[in-house]
C-alpha atoms as a PDB file:
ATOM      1  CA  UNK A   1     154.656 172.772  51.401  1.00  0.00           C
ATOM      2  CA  UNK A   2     151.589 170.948  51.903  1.00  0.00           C
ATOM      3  CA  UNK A   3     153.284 169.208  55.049  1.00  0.00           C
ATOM      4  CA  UNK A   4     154.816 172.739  56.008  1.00  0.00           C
ATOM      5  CA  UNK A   5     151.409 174.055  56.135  1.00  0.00           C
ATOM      6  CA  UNK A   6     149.836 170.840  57.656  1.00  0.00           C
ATOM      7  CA  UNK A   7     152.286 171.288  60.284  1.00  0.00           C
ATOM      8  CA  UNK A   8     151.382 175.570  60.272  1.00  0.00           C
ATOM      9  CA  UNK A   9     148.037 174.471  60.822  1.00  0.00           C
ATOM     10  CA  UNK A  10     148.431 171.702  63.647  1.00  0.00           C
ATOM     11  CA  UNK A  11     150.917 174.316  65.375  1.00  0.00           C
ATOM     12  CA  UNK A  12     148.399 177.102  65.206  1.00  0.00           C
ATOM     13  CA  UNK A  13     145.465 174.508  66.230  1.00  0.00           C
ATOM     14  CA  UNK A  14     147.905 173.553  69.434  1.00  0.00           C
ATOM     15  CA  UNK A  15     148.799 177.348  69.989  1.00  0.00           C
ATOM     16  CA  UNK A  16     145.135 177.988  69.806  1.00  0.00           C
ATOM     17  CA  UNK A  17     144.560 174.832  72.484  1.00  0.00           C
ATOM     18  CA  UNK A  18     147.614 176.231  74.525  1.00  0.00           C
ATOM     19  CA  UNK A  19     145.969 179.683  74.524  1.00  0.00           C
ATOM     20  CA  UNK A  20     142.812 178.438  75.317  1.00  0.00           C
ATOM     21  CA  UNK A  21     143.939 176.240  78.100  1.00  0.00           C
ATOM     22  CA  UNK A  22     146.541 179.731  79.576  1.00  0.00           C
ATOM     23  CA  UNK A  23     143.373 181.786  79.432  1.00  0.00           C
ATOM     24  CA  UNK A  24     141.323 178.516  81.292  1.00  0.00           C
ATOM     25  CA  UNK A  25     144.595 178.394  83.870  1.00  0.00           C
ATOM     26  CA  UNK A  26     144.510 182.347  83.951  1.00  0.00           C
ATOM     27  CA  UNK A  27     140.539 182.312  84.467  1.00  0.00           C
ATOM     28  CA  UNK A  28     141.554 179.267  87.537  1.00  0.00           C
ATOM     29  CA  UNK A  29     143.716 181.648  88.988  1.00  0.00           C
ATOM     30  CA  UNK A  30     141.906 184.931  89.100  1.00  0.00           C
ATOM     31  CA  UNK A  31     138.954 182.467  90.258  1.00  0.00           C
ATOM     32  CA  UNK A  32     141.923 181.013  93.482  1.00  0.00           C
ATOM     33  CA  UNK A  33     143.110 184.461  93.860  1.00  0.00           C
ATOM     34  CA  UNK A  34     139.406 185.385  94.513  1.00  0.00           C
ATOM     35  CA  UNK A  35     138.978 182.348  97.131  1.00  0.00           C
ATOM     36  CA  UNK A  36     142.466 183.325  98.415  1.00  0.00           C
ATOM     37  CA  UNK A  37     141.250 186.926  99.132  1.00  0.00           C
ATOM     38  CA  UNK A  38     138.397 185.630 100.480  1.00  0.00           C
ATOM     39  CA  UNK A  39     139.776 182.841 102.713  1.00  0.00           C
ATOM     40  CA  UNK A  40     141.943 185.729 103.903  1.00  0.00           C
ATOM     41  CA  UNK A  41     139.267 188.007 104.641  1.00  0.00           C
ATOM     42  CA  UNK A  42     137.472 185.118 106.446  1.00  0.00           C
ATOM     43  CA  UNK A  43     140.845 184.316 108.488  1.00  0.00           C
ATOM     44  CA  UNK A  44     140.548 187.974 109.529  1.00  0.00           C
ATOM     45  CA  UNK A  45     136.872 188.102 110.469  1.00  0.00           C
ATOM     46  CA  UNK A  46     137.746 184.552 112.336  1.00  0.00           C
ATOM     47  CA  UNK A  47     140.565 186.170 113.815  1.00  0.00           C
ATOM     48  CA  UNK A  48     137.914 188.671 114.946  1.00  0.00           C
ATOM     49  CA  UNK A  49     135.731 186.434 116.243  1.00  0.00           C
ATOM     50  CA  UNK A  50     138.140 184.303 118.115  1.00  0.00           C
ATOM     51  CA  UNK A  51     139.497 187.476 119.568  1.00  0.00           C
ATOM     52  CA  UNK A  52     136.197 188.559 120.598  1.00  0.00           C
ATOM     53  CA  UNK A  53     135.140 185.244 122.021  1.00  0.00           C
ATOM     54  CA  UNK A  54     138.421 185.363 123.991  1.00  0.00           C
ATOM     55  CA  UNK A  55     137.392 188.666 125.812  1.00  0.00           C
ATOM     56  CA  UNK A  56     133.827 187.427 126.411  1.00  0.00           C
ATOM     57  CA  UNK A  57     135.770 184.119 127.747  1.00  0.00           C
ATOM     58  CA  UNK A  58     137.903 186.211 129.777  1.00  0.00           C
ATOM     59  CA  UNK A  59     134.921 188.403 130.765  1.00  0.00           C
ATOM     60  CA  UNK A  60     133.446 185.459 132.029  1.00  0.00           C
ATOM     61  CA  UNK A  61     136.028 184.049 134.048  1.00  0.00           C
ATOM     62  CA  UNK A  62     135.896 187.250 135.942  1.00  0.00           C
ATOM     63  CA  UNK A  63     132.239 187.296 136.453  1.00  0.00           C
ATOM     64  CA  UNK A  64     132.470 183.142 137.157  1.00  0.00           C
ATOM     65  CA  UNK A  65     135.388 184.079 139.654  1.00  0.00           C
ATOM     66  CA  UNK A  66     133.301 186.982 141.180  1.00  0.00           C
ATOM     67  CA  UNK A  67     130.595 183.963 141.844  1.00  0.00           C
ATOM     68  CA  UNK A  68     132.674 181.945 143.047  1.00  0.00           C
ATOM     69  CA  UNK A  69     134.190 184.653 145.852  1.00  0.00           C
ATOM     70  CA  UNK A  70     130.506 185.353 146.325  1.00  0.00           C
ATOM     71  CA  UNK A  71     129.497 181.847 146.449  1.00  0.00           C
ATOM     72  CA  UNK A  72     132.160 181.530 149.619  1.00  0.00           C
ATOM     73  CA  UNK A  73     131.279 184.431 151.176  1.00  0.00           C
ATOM     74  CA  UNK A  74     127.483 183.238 150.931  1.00  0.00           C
ATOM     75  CA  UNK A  75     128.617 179.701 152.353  1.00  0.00           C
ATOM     76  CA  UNK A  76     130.643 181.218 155.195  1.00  0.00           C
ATOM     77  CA  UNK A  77     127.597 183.410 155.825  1.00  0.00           C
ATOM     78  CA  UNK A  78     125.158 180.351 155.789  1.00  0.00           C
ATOM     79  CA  UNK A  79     127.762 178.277 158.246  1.00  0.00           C
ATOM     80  CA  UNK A  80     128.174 181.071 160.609  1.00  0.00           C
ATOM     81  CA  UNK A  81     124.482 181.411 160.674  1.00  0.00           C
ATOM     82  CA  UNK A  82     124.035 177.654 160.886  1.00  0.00           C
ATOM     83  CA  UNK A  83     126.449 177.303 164.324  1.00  0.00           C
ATOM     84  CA  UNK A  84     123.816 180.884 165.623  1.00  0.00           C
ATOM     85  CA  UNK A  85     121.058 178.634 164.859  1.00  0.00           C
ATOM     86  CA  UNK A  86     122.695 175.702 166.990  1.00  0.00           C
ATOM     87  CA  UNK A  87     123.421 177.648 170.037  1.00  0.00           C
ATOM     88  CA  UNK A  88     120.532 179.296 170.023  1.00  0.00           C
ATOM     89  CA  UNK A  89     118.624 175.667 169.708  1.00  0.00           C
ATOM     90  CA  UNK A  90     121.016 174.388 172.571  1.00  0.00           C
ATOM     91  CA  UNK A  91     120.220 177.761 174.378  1.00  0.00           C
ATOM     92  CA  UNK A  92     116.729 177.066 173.837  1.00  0.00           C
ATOM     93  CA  UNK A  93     116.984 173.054 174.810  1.00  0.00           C
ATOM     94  CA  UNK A  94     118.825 174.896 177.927  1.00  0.00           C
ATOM     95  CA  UNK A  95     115.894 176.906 179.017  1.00  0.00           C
ATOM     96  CA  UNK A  96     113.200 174.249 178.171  1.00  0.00           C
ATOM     97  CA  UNK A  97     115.346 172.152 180.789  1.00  0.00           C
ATOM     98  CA  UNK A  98     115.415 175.216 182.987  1.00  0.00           C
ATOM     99  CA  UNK A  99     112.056 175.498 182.680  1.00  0.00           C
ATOM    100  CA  UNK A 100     111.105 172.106 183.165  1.00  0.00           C
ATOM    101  CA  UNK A 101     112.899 172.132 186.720  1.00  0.00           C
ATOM    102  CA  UNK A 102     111.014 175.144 187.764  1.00  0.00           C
ATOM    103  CA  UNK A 103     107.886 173.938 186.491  1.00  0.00           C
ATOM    104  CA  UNK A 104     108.331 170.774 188.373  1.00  0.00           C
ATOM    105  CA  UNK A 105     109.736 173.131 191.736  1.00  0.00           C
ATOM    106  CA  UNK A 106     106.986 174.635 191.267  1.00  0.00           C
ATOM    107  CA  UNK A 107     104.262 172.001 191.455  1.00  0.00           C
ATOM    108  CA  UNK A 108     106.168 170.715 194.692  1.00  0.00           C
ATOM    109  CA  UNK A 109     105.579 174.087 195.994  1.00  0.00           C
ATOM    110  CA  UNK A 110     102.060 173.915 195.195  1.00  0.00           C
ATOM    111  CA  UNK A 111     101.545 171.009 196.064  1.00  0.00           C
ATOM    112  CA  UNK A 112     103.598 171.937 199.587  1.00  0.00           C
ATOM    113  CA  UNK A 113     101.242 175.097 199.802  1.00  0.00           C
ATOM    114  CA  UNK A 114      98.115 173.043 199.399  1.00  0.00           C
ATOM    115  CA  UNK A 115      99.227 170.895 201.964  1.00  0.00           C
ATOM    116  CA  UNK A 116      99.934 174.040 204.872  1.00  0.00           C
ATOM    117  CA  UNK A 117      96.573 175.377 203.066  1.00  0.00           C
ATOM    118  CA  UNK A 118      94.986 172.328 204.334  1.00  0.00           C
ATOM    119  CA  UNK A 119      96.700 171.980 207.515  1.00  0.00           C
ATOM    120  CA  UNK A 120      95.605 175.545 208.326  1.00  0.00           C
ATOM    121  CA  UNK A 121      91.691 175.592 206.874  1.00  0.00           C
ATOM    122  CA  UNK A 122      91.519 172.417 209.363  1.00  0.00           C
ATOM    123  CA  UNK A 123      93.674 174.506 212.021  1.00  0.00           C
ATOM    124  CA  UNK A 124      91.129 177.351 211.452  1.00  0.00           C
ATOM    125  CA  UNK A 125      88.086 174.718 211.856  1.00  0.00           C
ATOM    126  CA  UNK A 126      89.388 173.243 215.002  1.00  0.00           C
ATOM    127  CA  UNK A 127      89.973 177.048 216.388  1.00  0.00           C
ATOM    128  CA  UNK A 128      86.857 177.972 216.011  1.00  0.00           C
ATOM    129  CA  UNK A 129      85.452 174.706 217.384  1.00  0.00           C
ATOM    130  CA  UNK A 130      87.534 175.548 220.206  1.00  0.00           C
ATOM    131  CA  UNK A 131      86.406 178.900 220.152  1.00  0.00           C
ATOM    132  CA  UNK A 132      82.699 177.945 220.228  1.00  0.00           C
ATOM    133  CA  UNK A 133      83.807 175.494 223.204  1.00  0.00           C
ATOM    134  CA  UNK A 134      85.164 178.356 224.878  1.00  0.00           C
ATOM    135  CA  UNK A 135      82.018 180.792 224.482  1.00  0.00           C
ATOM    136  CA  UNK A 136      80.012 177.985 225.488  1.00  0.00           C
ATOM    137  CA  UNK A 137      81.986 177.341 228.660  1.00  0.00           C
ATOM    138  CA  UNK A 138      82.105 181.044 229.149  1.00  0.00           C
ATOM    139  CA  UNK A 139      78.405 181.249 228.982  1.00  0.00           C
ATOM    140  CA  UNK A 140      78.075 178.406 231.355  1.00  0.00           C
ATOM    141  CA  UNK A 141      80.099 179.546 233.815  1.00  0.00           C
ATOM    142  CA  UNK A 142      78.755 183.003 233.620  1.00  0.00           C
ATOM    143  CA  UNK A 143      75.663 181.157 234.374  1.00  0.00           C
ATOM    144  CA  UNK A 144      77.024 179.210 237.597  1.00  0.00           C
ATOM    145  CA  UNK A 145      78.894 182.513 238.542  1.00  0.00           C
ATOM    146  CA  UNK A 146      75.088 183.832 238.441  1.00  0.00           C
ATOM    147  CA  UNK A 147      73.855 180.853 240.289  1.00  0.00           C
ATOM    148  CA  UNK A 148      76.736 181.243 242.667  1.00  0.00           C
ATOM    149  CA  UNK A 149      75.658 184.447 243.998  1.00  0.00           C
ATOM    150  CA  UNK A 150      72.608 183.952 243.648  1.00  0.00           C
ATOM    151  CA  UNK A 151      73.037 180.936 245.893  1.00  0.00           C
ATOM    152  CA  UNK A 152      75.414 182.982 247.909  1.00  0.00           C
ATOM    153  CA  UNK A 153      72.943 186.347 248.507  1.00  0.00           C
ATOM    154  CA  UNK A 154      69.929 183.468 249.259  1.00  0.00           C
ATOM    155  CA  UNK A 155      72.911 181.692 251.898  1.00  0.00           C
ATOM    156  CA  UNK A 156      73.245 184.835 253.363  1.00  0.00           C
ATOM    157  CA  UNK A 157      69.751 186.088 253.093  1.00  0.00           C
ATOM    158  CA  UNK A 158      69.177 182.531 254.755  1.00  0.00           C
ATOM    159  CA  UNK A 159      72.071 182.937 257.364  1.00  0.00           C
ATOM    160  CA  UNK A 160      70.772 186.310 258.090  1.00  0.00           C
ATOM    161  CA  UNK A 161      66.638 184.860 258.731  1.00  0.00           C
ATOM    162  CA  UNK A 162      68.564 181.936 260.839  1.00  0.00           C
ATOM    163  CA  UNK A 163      70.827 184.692 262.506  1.00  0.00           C
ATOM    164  CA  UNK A 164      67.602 187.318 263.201  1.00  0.00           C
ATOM    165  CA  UNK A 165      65.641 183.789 264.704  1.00  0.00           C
ATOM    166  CA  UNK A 166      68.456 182.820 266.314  1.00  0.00           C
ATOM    167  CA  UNK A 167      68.762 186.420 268.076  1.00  0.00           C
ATOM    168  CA  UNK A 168      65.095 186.397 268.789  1.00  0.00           C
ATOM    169  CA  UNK A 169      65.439 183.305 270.931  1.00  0.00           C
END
């Protein structure tokens, strides 16, 4: 009996260990079914996230391929406005050429016109030298044509004395 109840008692003490280690094991799994629940509530809010992420990503790839279209547009704008700029610089390298001719014409010209200026302020001088000549040998023969008949009235004043003494004798 004493054996029988030795044994009762080491069966009850392992019964009691067994219990206490089920309700340990049953604590351990209300404690993993906990963390399960919330690993799965986490793999939803994740989900969540990742979903959301993957619209903003995909929001963004539209708005980065938007840029990029605009980008283009923007560099085929610049280039077009680049090749304006260069034939308007060759247009103006044109005209500074053009320019540069008429500028130089135009000295010549000036230069040309000086020279006929010259020619004719030293035409002008010698006209009215020859002009001056001219009065002068206009006065000076309007004085001999005075002497003239002056000498011609006293000739025939003198011609008419010798022709009056010559009629007297």
């Amino acid at each position: 009996v004493a054996v029988k109840d030795g044994r009762i008692e080491e069966l009850e003490s392992r019964q009691q260990e067994l219990e206490k280690q089920v309700a340990q094991q049953q604590v351990d799994l209300a404690a993993r079914d906990s963390s399960i629940e919330q690993l799965g509530c986490d793999k939803h809010k994740l989900a969540d996230a990742v979903a959301r992420y993957q619209g903003e990503v995909a929001s963004q790839a539209g708005v980065l391929a938007e840029f990029a279209s605009q980008r283009q547009q923007l560099e085929a704008q610049i280039a077009e406005l680049q090749t304006m700029l260069a034939m308007r610089t060759d247009r103006v390298a044109d005209l500074d050429t053009q320019t540069s001719t008429l500028q130089q014409q135009l000295t010549a010209q000036t230069d040309a016109s000086q020279g006929l200026f010259d020619e004719l302020t030293q035409r002008t001088i010698d006209l009215d030298n020859a002009k001056a000549e001219l009065d002068r040998l206009n006065s000076e023969r309007a004085l001999l044509e005075s002497e003239v008949k002056e000498h011609q009235v006293d000739a025939a004043s003198k011609a008419a004395s010798i022709a009056a003494l010559t009629a007297e004798k």
